[in-house]
C-alpha atoms as a PDB file:
ATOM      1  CA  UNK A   1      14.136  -7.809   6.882  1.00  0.00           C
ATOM      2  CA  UNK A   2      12.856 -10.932   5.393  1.00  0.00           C
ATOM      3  CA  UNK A   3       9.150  -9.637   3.875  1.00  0.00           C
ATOM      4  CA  UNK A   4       6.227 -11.349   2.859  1.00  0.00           C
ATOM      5  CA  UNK A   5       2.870  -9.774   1.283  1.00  0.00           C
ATOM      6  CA  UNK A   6      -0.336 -10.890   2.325  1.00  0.00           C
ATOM      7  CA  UNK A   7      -2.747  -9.863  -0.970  1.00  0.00           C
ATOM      8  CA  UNK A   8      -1.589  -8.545  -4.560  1.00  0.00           C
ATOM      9  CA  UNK A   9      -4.218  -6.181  -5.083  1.00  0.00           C
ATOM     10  CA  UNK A  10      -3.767  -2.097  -5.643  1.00  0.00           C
ATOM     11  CA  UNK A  11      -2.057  -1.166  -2.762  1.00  0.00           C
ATOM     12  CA  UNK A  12       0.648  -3.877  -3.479  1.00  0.00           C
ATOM     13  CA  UNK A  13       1.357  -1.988  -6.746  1.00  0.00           C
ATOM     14  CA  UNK A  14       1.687   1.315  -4.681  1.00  0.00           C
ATOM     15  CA  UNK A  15       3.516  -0.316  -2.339  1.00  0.00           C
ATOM     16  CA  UNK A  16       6.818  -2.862  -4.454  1.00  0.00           C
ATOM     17  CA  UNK A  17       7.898   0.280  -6.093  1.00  0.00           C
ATOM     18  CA  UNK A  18       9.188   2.119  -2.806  1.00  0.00           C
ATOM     19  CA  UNK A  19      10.647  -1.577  -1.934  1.00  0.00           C
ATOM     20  CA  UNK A  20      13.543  -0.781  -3.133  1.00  0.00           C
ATOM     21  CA  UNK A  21      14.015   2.215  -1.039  1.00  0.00           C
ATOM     22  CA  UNK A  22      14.031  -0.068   2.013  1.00  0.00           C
ATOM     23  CA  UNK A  23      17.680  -0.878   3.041  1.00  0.00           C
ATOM     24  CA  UNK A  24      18.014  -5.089   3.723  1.00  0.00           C
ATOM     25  CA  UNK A  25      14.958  -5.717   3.209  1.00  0.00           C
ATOM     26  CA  UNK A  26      14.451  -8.986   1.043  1.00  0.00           C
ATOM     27  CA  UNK A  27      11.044  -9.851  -0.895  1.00  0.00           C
ATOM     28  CA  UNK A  28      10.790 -13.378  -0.054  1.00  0.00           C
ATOM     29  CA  UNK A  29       7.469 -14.130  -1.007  1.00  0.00           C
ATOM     30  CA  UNK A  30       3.654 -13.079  -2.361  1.00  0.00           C
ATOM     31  CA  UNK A  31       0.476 -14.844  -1.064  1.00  0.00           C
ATOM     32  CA  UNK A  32      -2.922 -14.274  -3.041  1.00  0.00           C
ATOM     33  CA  UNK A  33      -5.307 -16.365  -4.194  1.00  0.00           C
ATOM     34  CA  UNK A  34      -4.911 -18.293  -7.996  1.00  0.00           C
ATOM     35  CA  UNK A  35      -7.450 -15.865  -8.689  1.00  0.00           C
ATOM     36  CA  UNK A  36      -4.378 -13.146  -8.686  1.00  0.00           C
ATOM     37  CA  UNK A  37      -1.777 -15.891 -10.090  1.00  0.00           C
ATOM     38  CA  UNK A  38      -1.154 -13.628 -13.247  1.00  0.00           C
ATOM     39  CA  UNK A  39      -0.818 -10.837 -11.456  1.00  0.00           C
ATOM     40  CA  UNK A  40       1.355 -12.065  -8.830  1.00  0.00           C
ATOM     41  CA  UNK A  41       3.807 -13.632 -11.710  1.00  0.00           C
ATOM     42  CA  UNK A  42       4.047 -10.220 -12.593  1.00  0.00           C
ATOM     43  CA  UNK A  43       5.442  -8.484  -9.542  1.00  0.00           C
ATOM     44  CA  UNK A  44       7.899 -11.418  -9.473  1.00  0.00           C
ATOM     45  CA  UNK A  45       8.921 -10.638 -12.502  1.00  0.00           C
ATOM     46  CA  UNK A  46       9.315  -6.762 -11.808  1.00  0.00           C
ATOM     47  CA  UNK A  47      10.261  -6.441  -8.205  1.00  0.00           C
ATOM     48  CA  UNK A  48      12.468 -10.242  -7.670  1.00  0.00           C
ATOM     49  CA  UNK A  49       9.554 -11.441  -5.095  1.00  0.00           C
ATOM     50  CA  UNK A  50      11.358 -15.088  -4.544  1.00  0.00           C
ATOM     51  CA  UNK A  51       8.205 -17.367  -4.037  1.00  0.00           C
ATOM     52  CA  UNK A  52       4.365 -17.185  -5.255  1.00  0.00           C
ATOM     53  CA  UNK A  53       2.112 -19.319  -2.831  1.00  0.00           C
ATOM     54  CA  UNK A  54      -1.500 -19.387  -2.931  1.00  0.00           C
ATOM     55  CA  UNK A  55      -2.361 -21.068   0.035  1.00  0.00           C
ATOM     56  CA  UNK A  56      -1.560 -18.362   3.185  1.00  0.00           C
ATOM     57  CA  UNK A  57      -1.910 -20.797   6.167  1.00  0.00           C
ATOM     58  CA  UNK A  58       0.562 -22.949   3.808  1.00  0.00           C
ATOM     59  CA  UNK A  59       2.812 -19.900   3.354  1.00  0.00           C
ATOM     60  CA  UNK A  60       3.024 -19.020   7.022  1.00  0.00           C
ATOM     61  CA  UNK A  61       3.988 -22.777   7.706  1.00  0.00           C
ATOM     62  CA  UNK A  62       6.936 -22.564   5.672  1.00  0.00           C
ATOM     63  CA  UNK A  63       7.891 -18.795   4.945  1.00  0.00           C
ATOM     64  CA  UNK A  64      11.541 -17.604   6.579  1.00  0.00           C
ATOM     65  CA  UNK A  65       9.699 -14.058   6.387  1.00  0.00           C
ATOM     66  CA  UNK A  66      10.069 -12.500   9.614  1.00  0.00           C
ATOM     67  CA  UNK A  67       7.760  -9.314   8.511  1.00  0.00           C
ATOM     68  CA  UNK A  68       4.515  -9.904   7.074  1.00  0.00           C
ATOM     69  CA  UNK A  69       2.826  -6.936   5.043  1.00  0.00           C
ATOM     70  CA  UNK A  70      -0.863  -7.081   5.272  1.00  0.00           C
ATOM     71  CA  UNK A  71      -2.389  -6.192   1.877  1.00  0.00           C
ATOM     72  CA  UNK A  72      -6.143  -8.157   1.910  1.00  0.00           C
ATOM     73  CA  UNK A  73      -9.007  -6.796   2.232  1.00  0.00           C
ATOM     74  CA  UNK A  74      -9.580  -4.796   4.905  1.00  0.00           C
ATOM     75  CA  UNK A  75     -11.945  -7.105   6.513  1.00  0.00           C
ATOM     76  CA  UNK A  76     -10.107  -9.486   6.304  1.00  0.00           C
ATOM     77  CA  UNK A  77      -6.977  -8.139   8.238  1.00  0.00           C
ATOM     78  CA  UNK A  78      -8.049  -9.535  11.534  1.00  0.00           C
ATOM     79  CA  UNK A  79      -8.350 -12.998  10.374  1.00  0.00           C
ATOM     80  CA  UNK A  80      -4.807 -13.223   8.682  1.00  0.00           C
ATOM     81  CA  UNK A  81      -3.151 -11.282  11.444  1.00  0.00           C
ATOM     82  CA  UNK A  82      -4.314 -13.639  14.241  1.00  0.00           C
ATOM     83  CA  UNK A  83      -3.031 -16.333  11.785  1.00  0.00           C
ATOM     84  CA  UNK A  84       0.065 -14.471  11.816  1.00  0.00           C
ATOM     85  CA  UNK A  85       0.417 -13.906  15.539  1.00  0.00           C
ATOM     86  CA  UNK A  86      -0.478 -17.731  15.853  1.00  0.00           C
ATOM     87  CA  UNK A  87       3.269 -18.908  14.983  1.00  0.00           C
ATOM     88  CA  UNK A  88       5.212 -19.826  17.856  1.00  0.00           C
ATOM     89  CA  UNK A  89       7.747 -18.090  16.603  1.00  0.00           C
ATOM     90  CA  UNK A  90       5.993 -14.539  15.977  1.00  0.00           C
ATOM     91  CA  UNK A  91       6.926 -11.766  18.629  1.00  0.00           C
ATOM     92  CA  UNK A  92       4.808  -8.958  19.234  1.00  0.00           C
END
């Protein structure tokens, strides 16, 4: 599994430590805003996330993630999901 996270806030840092737990799974990228830049930088660091992108429509457009983990807000999940689902390539 190729995975990308949507969001860095707390539940991300819950979330990268059991990471490693998950057999061929691959952290391929982050997207936050800059706001979270530093932070971000951080879980690279820690947990080998290839790629920090701060523009998510961006991201989707070029990400080989084929598994997105949706970290935002939770009013926000709608909105990036339907972005998600969007993709031509995205199976349900």
């Amino acid at each position: 599994m190729k995975l990308l996270i949507a969001g860095a806030g707390f539940i991300v840092s819950d979330f990268l430590p059991i990471t490693k737990d998950l057999k061929n799974t691959k952290l391929v990228g982050i997207a936050e805003t800059t706001s979270d830049l530093d932070r971000m930088k951080e879980y690279q660091a820690k947990y080998g996330i290839e790629k920090i992108h701060t523009d998510y429509d961006q991201t989707l457009k070029e990400t080989n993630a084929d598994t997105v983990y949706v970290a935002v807000p939770n009013s926000l999940h709608y909105s990036f999901t339907k972005k998600l689902y969007s993709r031509q390539e995205c199976y349900l």
